[in-house]
C-alpha atoms as a PDB file:
ATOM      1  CA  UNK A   1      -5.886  72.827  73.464  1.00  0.00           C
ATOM      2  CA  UNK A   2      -8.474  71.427  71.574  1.00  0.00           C
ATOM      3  CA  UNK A   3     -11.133  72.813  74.136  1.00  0.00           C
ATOM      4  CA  UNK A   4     -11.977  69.070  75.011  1.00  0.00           C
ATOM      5  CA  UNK A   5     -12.820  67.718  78.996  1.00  0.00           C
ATOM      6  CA  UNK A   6      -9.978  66.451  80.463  1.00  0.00           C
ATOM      7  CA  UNK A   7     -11.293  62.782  79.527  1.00  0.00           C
ATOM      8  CA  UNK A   8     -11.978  63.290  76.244  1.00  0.00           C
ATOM      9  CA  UNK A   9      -8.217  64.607  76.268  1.00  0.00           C
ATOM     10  CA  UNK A  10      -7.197  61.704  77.790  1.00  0.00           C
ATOM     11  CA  UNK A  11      -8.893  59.049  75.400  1.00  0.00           C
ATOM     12  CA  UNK A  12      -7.275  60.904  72.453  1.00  0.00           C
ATOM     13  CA  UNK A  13      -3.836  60.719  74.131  1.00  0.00           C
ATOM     14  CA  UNK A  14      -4.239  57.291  74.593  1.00  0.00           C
ATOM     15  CA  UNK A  15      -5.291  55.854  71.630  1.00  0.00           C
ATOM     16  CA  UNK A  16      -2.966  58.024  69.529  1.00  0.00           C
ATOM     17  CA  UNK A  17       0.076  56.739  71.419  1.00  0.00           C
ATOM     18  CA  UNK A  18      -1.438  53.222  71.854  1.00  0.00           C
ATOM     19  CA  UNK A  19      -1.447  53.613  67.953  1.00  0.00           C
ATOM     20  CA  UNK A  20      -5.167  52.141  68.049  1.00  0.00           C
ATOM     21  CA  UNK A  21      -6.562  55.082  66.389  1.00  0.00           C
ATOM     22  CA  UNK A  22     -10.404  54.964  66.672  1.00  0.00           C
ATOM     23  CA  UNK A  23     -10.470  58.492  64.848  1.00  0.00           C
ATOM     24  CA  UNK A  24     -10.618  62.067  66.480  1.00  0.00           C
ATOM     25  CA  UNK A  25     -13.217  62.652  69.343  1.00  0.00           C
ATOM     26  CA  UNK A  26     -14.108  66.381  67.651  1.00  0.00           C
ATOM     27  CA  UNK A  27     -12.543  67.674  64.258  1.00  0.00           C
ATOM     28  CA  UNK A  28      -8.899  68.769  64.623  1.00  0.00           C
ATOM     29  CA  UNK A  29      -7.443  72.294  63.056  1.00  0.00           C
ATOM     30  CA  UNK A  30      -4.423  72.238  61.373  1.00  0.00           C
ATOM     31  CA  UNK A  31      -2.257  73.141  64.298  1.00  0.00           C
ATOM     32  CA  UNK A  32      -3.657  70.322  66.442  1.00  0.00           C
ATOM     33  CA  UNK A  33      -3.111  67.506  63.959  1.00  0.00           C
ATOM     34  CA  UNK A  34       1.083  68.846  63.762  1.00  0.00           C
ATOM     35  CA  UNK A  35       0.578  68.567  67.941  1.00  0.00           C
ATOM     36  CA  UNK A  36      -1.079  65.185  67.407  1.00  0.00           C
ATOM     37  CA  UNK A  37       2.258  64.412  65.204  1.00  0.00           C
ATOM     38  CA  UNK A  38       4.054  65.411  68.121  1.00  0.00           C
ATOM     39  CA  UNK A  39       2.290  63.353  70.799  1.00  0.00           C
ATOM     40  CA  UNK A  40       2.389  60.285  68.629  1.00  0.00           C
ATOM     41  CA  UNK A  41       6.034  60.800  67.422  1.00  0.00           C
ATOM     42  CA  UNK A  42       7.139  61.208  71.480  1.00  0.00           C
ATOM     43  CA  UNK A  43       4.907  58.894  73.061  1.00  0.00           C
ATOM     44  CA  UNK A  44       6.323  56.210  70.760  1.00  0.00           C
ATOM     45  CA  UNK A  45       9.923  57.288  71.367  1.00  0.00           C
ATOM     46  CA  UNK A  46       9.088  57.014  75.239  1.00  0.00           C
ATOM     47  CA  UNK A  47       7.346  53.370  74.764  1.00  0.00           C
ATOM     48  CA  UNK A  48      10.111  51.994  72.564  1.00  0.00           C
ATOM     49  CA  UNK A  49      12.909  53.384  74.984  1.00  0.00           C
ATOM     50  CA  UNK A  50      11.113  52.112  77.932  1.00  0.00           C
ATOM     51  CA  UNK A  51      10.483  48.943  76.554  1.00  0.00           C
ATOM     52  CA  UNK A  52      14.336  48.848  75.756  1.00  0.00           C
ATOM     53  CA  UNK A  53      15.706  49.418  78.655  1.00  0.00           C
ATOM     54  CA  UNK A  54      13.656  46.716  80.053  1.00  0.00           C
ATOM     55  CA  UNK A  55      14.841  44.540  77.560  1.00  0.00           C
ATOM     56  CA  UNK A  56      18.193  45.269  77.856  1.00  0.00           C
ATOM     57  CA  UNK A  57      18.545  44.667  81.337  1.00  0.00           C
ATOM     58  CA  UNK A  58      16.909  41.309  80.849  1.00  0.00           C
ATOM     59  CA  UNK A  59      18.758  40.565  78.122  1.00  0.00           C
ATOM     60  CA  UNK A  60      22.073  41.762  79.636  1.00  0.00           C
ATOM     61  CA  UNK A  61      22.250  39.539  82.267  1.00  0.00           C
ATOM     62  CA  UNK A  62      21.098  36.629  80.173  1.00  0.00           C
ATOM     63  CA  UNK A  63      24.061  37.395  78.031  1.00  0.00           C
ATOM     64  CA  UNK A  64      26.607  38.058  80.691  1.00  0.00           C
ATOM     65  CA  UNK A  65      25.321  34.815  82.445  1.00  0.00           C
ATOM     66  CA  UNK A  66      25.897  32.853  79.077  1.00  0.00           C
ATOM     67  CA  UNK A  67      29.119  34.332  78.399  1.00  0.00           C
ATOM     68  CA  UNK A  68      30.375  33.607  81.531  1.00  0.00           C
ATOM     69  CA  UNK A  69      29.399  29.564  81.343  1.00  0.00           C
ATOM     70  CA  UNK A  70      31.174  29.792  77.924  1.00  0.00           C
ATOM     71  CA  UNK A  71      33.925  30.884  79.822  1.00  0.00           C
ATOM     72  CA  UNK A  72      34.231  28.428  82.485  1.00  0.00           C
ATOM     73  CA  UNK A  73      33.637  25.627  80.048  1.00  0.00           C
ATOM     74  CA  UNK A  74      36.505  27.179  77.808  1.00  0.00           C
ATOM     75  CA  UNK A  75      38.961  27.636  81.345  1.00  0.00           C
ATOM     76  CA  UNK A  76      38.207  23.842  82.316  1.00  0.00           C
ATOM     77  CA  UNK A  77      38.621  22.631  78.830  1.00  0.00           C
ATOM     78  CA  UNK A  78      42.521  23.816  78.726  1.00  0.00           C
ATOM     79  CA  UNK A  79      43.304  22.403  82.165  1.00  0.00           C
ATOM     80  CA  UNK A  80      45.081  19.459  82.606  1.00  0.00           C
ATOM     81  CA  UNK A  81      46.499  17.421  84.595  1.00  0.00           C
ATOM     82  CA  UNK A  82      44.074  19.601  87.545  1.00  0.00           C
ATOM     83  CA  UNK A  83      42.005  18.340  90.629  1.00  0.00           C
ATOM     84  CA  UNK A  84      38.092  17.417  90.708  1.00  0.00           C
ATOM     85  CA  UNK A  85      36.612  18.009  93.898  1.00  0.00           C
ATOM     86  CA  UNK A  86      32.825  16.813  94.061  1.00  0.00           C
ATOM     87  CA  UNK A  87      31.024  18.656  96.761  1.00  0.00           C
ATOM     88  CA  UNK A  88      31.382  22.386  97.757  1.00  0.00           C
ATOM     89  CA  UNK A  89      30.094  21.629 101.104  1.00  0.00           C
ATOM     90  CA  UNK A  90      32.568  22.234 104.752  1.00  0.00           C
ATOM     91  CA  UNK A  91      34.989  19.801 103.464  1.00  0.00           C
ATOM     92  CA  UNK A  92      34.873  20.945  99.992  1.00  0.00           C
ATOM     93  CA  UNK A  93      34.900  24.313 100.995  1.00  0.00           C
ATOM     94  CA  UNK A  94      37.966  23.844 102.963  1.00  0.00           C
ATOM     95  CA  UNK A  95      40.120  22.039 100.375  1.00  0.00           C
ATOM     96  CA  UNK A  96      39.684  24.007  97.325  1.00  0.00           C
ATOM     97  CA  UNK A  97      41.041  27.395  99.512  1.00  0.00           C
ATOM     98  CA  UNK A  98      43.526  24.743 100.604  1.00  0.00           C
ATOM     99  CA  UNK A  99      44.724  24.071  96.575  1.00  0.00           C
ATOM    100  CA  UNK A 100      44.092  28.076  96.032  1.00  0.00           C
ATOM    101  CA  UNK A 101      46.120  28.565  98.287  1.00  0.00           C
ATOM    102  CA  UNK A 102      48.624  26.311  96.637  1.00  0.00           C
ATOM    103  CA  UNK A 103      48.031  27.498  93.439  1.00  0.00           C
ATOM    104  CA  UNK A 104      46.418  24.263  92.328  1.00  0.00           C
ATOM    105  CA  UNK A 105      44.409  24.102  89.616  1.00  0.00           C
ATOM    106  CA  UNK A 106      41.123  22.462  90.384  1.00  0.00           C
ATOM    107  CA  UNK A 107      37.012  22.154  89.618  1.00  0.00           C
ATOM    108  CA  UNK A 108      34.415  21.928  91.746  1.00  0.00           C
ATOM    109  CA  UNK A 109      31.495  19.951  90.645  1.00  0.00           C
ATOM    110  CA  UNK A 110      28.424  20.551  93.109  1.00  0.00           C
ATOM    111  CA  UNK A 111      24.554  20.385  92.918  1.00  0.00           C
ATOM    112  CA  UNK A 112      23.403  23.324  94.966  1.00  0.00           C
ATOM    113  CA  UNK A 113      23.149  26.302  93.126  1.00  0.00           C
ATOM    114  CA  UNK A 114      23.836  28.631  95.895  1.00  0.00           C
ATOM    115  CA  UNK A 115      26.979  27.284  96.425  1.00  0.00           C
ATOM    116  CA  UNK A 116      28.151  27.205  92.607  1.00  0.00           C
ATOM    117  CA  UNK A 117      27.737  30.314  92.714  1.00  0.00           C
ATOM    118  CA  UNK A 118      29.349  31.030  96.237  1.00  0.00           C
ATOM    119  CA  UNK A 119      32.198  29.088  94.371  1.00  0.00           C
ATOM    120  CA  UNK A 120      32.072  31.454  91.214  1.00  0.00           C
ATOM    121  CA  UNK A 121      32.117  34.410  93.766  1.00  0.00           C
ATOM    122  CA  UNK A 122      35.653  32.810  95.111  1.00  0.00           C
ATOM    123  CA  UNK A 123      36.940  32.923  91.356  1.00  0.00           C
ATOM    124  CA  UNK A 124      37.159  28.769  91.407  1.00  0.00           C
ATOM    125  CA  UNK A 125      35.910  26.903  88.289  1.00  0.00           C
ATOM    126  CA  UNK A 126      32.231  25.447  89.374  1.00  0.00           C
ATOM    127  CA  UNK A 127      30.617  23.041  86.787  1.00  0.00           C
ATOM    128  CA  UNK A 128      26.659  22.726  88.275  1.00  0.00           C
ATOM    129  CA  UNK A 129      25.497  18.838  88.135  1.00  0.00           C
ATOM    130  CA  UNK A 130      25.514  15.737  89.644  1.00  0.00           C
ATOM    131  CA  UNK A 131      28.927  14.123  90.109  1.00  0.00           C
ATOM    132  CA  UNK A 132      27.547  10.820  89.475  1.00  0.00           C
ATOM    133  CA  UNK A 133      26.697  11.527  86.574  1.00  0.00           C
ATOM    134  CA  UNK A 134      28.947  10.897  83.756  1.00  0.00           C
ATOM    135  CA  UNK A 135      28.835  13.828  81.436  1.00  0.00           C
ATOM    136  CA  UNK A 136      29.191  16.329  84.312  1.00  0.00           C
ATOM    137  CA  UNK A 137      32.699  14.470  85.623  1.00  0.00           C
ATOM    138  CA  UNK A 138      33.493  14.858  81.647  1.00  0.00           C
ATOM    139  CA  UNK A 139      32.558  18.473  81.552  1.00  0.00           C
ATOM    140  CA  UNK A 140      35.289  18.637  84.450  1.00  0.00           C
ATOM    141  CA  UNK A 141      37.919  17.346  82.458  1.00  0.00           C
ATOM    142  CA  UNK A 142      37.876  13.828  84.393  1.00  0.00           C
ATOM    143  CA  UNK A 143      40.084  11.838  81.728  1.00  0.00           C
ATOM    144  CA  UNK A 144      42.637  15.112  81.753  1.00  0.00           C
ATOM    145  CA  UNK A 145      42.782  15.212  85.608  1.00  0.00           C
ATOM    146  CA  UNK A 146      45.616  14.036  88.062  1.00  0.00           C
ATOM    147  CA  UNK A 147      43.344  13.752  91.123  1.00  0.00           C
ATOM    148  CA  UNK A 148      39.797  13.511  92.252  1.00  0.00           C
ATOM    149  CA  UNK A 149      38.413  14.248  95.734  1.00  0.00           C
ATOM    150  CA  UNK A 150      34.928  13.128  96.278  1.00  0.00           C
ATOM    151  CA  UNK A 151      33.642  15.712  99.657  1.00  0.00           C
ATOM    152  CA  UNK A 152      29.894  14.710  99.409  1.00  0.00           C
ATOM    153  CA  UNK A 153      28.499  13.458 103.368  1.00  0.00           C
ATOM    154  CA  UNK A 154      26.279  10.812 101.713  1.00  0.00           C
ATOM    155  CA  UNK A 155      28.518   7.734 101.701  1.00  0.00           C
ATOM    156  CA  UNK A 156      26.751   5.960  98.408  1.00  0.00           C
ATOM    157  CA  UNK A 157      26.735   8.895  96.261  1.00  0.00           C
ATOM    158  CA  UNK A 158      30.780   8.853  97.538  1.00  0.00           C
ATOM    159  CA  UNK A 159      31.025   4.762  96.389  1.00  0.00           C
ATOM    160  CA  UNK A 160      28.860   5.493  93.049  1.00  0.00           C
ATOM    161  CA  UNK A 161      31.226   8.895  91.613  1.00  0.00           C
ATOM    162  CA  UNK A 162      34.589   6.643  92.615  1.00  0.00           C
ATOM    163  CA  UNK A 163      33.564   3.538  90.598  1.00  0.00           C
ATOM    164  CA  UNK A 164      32.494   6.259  88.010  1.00  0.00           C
ATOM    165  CA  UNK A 165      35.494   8.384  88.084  1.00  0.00           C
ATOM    166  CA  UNK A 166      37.847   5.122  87.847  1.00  0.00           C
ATOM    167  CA  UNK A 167      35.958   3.515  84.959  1.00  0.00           C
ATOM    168  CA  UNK A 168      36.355   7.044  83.255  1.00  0.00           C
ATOM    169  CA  UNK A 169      40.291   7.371  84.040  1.00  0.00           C
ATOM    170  CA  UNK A 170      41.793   4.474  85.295  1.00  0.00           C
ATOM    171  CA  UNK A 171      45.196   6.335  86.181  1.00  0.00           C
ATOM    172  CA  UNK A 172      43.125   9.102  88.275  1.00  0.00           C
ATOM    173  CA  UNK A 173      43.976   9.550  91.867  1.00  0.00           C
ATOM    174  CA  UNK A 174      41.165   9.356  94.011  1.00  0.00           C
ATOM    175  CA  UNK A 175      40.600  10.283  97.536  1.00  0.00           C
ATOM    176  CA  UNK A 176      37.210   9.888  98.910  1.00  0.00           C
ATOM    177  CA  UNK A 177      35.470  10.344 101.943  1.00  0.00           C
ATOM    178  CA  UNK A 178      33.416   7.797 104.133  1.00  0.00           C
ATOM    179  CA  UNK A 179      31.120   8.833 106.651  1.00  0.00           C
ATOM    180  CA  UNK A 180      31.082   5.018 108.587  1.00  0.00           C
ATOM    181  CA  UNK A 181      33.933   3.318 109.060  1.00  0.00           C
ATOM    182  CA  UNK A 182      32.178   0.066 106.932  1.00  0.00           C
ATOM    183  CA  UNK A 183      32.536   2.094 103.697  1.00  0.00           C
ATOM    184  CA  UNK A 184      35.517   2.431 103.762  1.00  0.00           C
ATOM    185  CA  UNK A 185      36.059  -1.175 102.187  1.00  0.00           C
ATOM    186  CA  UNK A 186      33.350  -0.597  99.793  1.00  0.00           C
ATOM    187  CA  UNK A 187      35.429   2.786  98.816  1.00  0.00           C
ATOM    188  CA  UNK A 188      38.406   0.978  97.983  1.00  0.00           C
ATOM    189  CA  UNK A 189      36.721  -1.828  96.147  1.00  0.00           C
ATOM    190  CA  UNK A 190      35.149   0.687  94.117  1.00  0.00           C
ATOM    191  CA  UNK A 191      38.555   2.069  93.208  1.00  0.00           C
ATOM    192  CA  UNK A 192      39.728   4.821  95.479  1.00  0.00           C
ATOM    193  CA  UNK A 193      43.546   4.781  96.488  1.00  0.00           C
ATOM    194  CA  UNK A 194      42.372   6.869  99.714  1.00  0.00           C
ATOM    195  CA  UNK A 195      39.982   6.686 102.142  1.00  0.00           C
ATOM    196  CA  UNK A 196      39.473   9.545 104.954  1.00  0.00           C
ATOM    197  CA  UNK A 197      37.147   9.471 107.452  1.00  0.00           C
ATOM    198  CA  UNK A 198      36.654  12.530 109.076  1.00  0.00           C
ATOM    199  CA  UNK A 199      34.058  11.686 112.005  1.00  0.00           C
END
């Protein structure tokens, strides 16, 4: 409009939506400083919805994700007298359709993310951690629950969450599995009132 090349066109574009402004390439008239208006007025509108959107999405799924947690940890805090089971692996997998199924009410505490969230999918309460760890069997309710299944394959970690879990609630239930026939000894000294051994 202005009779400018195409780059010179371009720069001014640019800079007046970029809001940088180094100044006009030529002298505008009056009619080309309202289009100039226009340009800046829409080329911001575009950025700044652009930009939203973006952000949005981002932030939508940050929010959903944090709402959802909030959730859970608001579900698990008004169960009671409920199951732990610590691993989501085969075994895991198995026995929380089993109590489903039932119409139980249980939490799975497991590591892996993937399967948290395979366990979120199923609509069971997941709590990501490490059962050994204190806080996370607290953040499943342990001194509320009835019962406590450790499902992990690694026979320690199995010895290690009992003698946590009974310490925690000494009138919890706990079944645990054993890998080798030797722990199961350990698995009852540590406190569990059941042993299985599925090999």
């Amino acid at each position: 409009l202005a009779g400018l090349s195409w780059t010179a066109s371009l720069l001014m574009v640019v800079i007046t939506i970029s809001t940088i402004g180094y100044g006009e390439v030529e002298p505008l008239t009056p009619g080309l400083r309202l289009y100039t208006i226009a340009v800046i007025v829409f080329g911001l509108s575009a950025s700044g919805y652009a930009l939203g959107g973006l952000f949005q999405l981002a932030l939508m799924g940050e929010i959903e994700n944090y709402l959802g947690q909030r959730r859970m940890i608001h579900d698990i805090e008004n169960l009671n007298q409920h199951t732990i089971i610590c691993g989501y692996g085969r075994s895991g997998h198995i026995l929380s359709d089993e109590l489903h199924r039932e119409r139980e009410r249980f939490v799975v505490i497991e590591r892996n993310e993937r399967a948290v969230a395979e366990a979120h999918q199923s609509g069971y309460l997941a709590v990501p951690g490490d059962a050994t760890e204190e806080t996370t069997l607290e953040t499943a309710g342990i001194q509320r629950a009835k019962c406590q299944v450790t499902a992990l394959p690694d026979d320690a970690a199995n010895v290690f969450i009992t003698l946590t879990a009974r310490n925690l609630n000494p009138q919890l239930r706990i079944i645990a599995r054993g890998e080798l026939p030797t722990t199961q000894k350990k698995l009852i000294q540590a406190g569990a009132d059941r042993v299985v051994l599925p090999a």
